[in-house]
C-alpha atoms as a PDB file:
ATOM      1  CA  UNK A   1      16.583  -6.069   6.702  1.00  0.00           C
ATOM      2  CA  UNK A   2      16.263  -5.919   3.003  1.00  0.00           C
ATOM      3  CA  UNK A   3      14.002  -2.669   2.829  1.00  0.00           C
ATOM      4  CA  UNK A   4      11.697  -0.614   5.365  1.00  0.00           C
ATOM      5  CA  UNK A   5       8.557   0.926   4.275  1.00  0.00           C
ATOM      6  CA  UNK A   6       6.781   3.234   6.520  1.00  0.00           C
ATOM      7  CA  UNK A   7       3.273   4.383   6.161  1.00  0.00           C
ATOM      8  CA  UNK A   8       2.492   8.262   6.386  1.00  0.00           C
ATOM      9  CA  UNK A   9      -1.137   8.127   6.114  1.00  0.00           C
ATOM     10  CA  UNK A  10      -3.044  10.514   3.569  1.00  0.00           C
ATOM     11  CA  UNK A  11       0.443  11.596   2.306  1.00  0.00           C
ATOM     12  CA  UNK A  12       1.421   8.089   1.112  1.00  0.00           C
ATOM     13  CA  UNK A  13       4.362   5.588   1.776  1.00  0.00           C
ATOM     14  CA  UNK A  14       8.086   5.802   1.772  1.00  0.00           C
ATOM     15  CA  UNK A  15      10.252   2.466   0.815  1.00  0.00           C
ATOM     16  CA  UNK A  16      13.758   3.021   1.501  1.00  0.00           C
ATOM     17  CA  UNK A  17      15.829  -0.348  -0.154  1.00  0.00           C
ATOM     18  CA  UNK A  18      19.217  -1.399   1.643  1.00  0.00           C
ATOM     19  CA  UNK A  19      20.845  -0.898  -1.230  1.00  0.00           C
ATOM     20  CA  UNK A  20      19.264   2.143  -3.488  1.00  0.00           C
ATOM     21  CA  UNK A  21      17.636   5.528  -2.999  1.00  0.00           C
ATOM     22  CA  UNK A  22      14.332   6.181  -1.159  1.00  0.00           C
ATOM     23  CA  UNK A  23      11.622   5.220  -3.781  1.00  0.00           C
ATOM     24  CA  UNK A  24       8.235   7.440  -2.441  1.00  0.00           C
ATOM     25  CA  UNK A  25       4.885   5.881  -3.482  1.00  0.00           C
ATOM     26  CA  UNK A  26       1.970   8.421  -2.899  1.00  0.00           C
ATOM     27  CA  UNK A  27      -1.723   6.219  -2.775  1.00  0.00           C
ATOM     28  CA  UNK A  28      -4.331   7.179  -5.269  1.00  0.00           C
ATOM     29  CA  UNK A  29      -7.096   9.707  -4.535  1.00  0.00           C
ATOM     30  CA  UNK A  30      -9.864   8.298  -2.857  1.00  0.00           C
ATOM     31  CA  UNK A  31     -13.430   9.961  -2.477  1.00  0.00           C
ATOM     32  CA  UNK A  32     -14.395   8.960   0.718  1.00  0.00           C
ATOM     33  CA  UNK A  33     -12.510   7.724   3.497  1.00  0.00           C
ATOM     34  CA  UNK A  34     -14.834   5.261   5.522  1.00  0.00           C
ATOM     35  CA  UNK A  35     -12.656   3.811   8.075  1.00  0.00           C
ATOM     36  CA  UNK A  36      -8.778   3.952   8.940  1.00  0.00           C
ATOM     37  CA  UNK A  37      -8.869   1.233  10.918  1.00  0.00           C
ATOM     38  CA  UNK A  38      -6.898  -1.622   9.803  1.00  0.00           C
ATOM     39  CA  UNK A  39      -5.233   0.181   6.851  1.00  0.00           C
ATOM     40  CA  UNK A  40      -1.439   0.467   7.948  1.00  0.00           C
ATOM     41  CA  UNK A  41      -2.220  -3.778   8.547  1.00  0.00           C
ATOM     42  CA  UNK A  42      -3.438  -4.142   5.246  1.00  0.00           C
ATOM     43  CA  UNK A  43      -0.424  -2.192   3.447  1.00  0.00           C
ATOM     44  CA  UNK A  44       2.072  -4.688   5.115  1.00  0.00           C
ATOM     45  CA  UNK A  45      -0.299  -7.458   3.741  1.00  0.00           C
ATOM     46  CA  UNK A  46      -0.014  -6.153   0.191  1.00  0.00           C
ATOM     47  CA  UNK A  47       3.452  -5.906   0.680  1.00  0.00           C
ATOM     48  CA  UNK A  48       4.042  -9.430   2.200  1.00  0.00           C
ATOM     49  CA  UNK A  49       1.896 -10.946  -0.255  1.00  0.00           C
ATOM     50  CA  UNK A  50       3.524  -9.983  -3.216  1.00  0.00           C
ATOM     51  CA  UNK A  51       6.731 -10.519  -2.112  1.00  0.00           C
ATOM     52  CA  UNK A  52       5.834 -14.245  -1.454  1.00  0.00           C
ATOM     53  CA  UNK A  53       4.746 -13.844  -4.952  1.00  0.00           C
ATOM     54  CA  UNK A  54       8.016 -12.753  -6.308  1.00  0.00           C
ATOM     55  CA  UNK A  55       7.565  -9.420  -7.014  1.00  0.00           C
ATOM     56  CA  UNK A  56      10.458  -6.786  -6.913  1.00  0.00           C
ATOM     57  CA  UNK A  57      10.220  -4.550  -3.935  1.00  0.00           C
ATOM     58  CA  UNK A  58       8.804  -1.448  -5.629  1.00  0.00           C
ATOM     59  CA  UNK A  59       5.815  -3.536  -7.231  1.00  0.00           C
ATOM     60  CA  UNK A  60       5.392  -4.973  -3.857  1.00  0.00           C
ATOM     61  CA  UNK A  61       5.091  -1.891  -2.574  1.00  0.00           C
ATOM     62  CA  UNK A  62       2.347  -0.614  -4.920  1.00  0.00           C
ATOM     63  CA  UNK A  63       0.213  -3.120  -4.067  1.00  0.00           C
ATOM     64  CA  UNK A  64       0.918  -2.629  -0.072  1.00  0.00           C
ATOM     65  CA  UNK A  65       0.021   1.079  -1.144  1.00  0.00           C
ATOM     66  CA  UNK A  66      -3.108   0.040  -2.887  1.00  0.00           C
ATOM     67  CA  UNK A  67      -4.036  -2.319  -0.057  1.00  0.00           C
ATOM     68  CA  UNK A  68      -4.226   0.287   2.489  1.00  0.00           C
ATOM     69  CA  UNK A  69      -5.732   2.739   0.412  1.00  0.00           C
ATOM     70  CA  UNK A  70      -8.823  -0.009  -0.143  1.00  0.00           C
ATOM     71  CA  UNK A  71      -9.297  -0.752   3.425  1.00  0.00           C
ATOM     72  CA  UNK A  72     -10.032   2.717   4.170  1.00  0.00           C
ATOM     73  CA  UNK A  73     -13.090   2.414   1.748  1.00  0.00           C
ATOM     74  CA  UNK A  74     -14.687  -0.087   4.149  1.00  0.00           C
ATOM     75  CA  UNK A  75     -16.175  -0.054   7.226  1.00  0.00           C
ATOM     76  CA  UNK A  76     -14.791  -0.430  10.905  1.00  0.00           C
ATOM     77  CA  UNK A  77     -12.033  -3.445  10.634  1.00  0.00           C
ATOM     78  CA  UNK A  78     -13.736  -4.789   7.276  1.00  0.00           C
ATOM     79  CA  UNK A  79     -11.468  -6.309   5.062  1.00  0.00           C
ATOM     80  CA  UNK A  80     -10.353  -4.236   2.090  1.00  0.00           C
ATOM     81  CA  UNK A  81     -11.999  -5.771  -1.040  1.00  0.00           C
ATOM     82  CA  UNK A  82      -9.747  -7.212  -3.509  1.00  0.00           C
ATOM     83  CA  UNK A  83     -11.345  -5.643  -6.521  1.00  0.00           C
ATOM     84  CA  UNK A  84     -10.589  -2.250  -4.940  1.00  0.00           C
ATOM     85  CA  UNK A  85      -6.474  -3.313  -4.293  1.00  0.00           C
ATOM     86  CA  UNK A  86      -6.487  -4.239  -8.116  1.00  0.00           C
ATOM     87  CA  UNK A  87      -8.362  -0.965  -9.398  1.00  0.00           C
ATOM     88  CA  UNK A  88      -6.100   0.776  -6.903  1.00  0.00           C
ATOM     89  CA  UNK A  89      -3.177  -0.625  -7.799  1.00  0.00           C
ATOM     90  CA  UNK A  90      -2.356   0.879 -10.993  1.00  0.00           C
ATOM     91  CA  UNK A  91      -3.525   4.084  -9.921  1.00  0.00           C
ATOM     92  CA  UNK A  92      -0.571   4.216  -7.105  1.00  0.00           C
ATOM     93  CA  UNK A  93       2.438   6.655  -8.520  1.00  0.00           C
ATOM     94  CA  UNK A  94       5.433   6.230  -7.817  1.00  0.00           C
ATOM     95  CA  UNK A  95       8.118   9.104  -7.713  1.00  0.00           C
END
């Protein structure tokens, strides 16, 4: 195991590397939550995703970040929308 991430919901993620110091990525604001359904899914997707891509881990983990925070802007187990993962995306902080 290279990394874990874990999801916390509302209060963000935490990705803790093999080799480095917790890195803590807290999700963007959103408005209105529609749906939680399918949003801890959809953060390992982001994360998986761009990983195959060949991102580093803590870009990886933004998008996984702004991937679950988009799927809670749809409805039941919708899909989150990729235009919301890329608006999201750069709104993600990480501390």
């Amino acid at each position: 195991v290279e990394a874990l991430a874990v999801s916390m919901g509302a209060q963000g993620a935490v990705l803790v590397p093999r080799d480095g110091p917790p890195t803590w990525f807290t999700p963007p604001p959103v408005d209105t939550i529609v749906s939680t359904v399918g949003s801890g899914d959809s953060m390992v997707a982001g994360i998986v995703a761009a990983l195959v891509d060949g991102l580093p881990l803590d870009q990886a983990c933004r998008l996984g970040v702004a991937a679950g925070t988009a799927a809670v802007l749809t409805a039941g187990t919708e899909l989150c929308r990729a235009d919301d993962v890329e608006r999201l995306t750069s709104q993600v902080v990480c501390t």
